[in-house]
C-alpha atoms as a PDB file:
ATOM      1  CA  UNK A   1     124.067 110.472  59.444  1.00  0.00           C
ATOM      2  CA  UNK A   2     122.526 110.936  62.580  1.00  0.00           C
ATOM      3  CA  UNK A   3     121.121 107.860  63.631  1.00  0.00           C
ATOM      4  CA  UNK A   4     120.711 105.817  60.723  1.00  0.00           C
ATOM      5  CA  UNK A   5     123.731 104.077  61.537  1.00  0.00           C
ATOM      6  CA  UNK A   6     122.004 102.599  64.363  1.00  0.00           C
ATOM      7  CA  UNK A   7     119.791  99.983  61.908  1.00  0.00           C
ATOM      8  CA  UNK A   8     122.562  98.502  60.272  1.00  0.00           C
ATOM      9  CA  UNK A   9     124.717  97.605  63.536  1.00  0.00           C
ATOM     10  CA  UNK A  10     121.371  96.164  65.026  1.00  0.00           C
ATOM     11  CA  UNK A  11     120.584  93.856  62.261  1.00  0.00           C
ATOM     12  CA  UNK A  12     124.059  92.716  62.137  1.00  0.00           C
ATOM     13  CA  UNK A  13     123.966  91.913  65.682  1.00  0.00           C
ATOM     14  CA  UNK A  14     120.686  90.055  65.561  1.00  0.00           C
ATOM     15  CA  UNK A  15     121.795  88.292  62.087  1.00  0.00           C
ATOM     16  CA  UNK A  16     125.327  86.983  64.358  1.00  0.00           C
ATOM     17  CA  UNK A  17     122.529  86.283  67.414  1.00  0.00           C
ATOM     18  CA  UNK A  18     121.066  83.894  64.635  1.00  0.00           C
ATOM     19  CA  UNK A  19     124.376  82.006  63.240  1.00  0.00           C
ATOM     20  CA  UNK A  20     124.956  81.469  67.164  1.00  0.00           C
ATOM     21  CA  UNK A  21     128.123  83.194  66.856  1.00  0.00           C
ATOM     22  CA  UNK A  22     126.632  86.051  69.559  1.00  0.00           C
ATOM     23  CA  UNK A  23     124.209  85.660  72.560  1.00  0.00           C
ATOM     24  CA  UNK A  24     121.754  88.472  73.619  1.00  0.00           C
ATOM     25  CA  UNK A  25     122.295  87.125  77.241  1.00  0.00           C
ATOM     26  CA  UNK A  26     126.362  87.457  77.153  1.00  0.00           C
ATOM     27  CA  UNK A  27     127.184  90.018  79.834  1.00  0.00           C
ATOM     28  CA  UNK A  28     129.656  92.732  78.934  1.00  0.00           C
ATOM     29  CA  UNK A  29     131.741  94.655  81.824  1.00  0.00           C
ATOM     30  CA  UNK A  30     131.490  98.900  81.093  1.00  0.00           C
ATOM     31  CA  UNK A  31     134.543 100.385  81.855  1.00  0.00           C
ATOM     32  CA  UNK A  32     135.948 103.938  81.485  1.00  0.00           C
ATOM     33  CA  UNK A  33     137.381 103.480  77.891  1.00  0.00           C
ATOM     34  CA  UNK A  34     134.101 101.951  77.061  1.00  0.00           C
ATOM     35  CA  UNK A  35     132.052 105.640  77.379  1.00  0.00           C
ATOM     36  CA  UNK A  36     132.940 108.780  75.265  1.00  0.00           C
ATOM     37  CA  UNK A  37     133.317 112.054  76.513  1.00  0.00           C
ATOM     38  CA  UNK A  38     130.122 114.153  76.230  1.00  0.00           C
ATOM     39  CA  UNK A  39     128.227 110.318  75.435  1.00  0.00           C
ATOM     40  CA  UNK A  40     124.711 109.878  77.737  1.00  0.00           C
ATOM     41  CA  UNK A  41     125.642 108.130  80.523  1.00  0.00           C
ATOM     42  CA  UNK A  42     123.576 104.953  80.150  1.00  0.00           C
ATOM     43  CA  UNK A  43     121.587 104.783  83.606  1.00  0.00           C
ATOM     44  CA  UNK A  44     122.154 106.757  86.353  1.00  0.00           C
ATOM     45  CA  UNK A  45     123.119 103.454  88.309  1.00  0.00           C
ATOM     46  CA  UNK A  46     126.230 102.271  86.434  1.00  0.00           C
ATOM     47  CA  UNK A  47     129.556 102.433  88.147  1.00  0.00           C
ATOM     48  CA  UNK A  48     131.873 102.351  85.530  1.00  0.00           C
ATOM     49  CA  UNK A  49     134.239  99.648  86.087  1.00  0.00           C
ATOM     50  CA  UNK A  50     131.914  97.782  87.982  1.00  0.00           C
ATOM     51  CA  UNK A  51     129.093  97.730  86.273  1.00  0.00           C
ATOM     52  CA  UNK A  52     127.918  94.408  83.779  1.00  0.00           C
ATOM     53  CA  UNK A  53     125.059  94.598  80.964  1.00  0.00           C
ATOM     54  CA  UNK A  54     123.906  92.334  78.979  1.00  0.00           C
ATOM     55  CA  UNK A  55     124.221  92.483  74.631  1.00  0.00           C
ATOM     56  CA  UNK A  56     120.411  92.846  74.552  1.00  0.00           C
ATOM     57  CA  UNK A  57     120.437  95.601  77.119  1.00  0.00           C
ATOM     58  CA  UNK A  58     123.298  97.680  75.122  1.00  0.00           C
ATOM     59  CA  UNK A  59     121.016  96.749  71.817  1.00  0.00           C
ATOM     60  CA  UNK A  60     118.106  98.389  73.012  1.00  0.00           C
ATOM     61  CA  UNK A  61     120.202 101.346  74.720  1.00  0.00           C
ATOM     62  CA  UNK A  62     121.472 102.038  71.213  1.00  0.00           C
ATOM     63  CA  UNK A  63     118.210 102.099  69.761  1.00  0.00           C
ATOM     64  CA  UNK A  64     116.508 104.478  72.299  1.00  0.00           C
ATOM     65  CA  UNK A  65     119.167 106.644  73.280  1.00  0.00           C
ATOM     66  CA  UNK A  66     120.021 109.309  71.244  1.00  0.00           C
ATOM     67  CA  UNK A  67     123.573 111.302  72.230  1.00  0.00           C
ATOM     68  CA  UNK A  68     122.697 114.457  73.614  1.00  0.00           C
ATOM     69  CA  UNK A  69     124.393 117.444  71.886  1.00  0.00           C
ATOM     70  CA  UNK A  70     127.538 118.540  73.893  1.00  0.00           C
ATOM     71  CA  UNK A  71     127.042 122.156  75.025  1.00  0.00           C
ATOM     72  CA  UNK A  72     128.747 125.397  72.866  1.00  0.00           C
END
């Protein structure tokens, strides 16, 4: 699948951003359970715990950030 997955969960978002039933400026707090092992970190910056981002932010993450294979 790679990331073709990625399309579909965007448009959903931005169809729920249009109902009003989701806000690209809602913050979101990253913790721990929030990352997978082996995922790309998503700046170099976050604290994870501590660190807020907004839905638009994580949208455009998703979309331009591709996982990085884990090592073998």
């Amino acid at each position: 699948m790679a990331s073709t997955y990625k399309l579909p969960i965007a448009i959903h978002l931005l169809t729920l951003v249009d109902e009003g039933k989701e806000q690209l400026e809602h913050i979101i707090k990253i913790e721990p359970r929030d990352i997978r092992p082996g995922g790309v970190p998503l700046t170099e910056s976050f604290k994870f715990g501590e660190s807020f981002v907004s839905v638009r932010d994580l949208l455009e993450m998703m979309l331009t950030v591709s996982d990085i294979p884990l090592p073998i």
